[in-house]
C-alpha atoms as a PDB file:
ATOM      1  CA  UNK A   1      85.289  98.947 100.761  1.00  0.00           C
ATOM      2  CA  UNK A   2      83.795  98.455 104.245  1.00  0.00           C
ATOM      3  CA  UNK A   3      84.426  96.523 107.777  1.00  0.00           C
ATOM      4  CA  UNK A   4      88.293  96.328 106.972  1.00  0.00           C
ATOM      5  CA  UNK A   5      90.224  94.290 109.494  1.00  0.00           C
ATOM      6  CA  UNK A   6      94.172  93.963 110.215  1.00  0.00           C
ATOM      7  CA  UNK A   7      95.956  91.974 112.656  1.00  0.00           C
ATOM      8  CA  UNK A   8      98.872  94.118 113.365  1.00  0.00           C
ATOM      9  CA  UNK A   9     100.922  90.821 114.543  1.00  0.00           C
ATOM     10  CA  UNK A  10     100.758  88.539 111.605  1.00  0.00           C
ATOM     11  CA  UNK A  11      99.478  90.970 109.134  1.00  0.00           C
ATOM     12  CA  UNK A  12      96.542  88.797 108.182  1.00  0.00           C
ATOM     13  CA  UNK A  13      94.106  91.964 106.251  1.00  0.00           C
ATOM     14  CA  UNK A  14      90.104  91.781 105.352  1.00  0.00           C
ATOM     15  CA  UNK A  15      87.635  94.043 104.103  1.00  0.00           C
ATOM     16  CA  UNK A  16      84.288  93.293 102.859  1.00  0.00           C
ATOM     17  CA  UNK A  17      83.503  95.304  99.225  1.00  0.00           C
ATOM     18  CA  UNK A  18      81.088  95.939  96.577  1.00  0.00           C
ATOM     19  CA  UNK A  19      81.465  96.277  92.805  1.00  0.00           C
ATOM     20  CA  UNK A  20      82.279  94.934  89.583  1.00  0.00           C
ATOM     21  CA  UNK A  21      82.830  91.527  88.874  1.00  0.00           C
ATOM     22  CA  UNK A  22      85.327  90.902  85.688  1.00  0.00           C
ATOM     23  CA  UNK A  23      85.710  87.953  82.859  1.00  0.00           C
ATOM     24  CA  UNK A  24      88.322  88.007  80.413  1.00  0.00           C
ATOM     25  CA  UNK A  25      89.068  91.879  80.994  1.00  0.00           C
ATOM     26  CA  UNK A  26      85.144  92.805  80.637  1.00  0.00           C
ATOM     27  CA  UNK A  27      83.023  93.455  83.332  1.00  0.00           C
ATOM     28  CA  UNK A  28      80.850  90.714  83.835  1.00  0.00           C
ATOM     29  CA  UNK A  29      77.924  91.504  86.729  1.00  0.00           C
ATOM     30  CA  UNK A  30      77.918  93.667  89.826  1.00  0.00           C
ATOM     31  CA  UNK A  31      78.573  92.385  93.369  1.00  0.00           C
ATOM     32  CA  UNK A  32      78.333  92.805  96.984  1.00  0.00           C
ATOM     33  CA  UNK A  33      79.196  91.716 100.182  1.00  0.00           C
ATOM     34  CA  UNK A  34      81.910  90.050  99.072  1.00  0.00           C
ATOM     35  CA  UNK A  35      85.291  89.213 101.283  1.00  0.00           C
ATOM     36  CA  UNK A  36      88.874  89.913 100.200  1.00  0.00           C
ATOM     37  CA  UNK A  37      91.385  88.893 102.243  1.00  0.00           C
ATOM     38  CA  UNK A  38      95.019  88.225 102.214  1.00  0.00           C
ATOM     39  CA  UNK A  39      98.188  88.878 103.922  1.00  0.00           C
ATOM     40  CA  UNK A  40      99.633  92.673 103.868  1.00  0.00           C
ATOM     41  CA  UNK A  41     103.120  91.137 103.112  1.00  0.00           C
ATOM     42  CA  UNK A  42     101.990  88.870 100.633  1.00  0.00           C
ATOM     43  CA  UNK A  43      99.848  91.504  99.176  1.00  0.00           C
ATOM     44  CA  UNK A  44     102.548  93.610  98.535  1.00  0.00           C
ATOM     45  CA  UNK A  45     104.634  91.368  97.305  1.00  0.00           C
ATOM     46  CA  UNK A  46     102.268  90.769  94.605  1.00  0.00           C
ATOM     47  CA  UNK A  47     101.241  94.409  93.150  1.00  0.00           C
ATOM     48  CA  UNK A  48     101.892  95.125  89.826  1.00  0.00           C
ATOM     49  CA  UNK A  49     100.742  97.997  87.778  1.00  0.00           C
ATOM     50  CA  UNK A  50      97.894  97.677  85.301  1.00  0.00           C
ATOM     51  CA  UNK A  51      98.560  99.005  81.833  1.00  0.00           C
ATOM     52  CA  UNK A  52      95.587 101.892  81.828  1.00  0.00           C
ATOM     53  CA  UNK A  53      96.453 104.970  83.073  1.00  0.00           C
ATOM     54  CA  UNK A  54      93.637 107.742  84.306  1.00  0.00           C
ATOM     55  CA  UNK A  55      93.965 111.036  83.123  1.00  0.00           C
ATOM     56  CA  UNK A  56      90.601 112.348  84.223  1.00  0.00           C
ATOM     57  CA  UNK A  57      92.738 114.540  87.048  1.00  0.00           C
ATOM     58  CA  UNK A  58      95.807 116.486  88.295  1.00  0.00           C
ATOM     59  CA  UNK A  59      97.291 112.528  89.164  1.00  0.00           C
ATOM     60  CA  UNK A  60      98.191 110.160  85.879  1.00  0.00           C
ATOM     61  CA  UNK A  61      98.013 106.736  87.758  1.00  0.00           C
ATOM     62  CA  UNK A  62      97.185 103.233  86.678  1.00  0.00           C
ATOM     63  CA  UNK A  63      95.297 100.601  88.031  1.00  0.00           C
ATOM     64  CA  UNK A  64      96.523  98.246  90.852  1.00  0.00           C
ATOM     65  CA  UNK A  65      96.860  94.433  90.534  1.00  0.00           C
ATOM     66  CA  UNK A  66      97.109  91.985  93.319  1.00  0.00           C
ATOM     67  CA  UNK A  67      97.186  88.350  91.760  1.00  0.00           C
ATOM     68  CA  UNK A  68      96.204  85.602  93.967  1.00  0.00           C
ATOM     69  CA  UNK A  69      93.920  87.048  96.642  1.00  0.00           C
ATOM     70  CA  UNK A  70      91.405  85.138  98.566  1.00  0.00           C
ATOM     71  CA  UNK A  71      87.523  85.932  97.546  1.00  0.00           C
ATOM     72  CA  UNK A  72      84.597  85.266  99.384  1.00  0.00           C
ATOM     73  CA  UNK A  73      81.061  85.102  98.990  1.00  0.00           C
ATOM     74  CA  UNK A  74      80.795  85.237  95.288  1.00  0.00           C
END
């Protein structure tokens, strides 16, 4: 993640990122300089925990799901 950007009076959020694009759960080709953005709210409202857990450290933890964020620059 890079460049993030928050208005702190609507909670409108960006960030420009780089990494893996994924297809039916597999990854599919690498990216960059792509924009997510989305509302913080909204955002939150729509986490949900993935169903893998990393156990490569002291922390268990899954993976984080937002659905319906807005991508640009694929």
């Amino acid at each position: 993640m890079f460049s993030p950007s928050l208005n702190m009076n609507t909670g409108d959020w960006s960030v420009g990122v780089a990494g893996y694009w994924f297809e039916n759960g597999a990854v599919a080709h690498p990216v960059s300089e792509v924009t997510v953005a989305g509302n913080l709210l909204d955002i939150f409202a729509r986490l949900r925990c993935g169903a893998d857990v990393d156990t490569r450290g002291s922390l268990e933890i899954a993976s984080l799901i937002v659905d319906d964020l807005a991508i640009g620059g694929v």
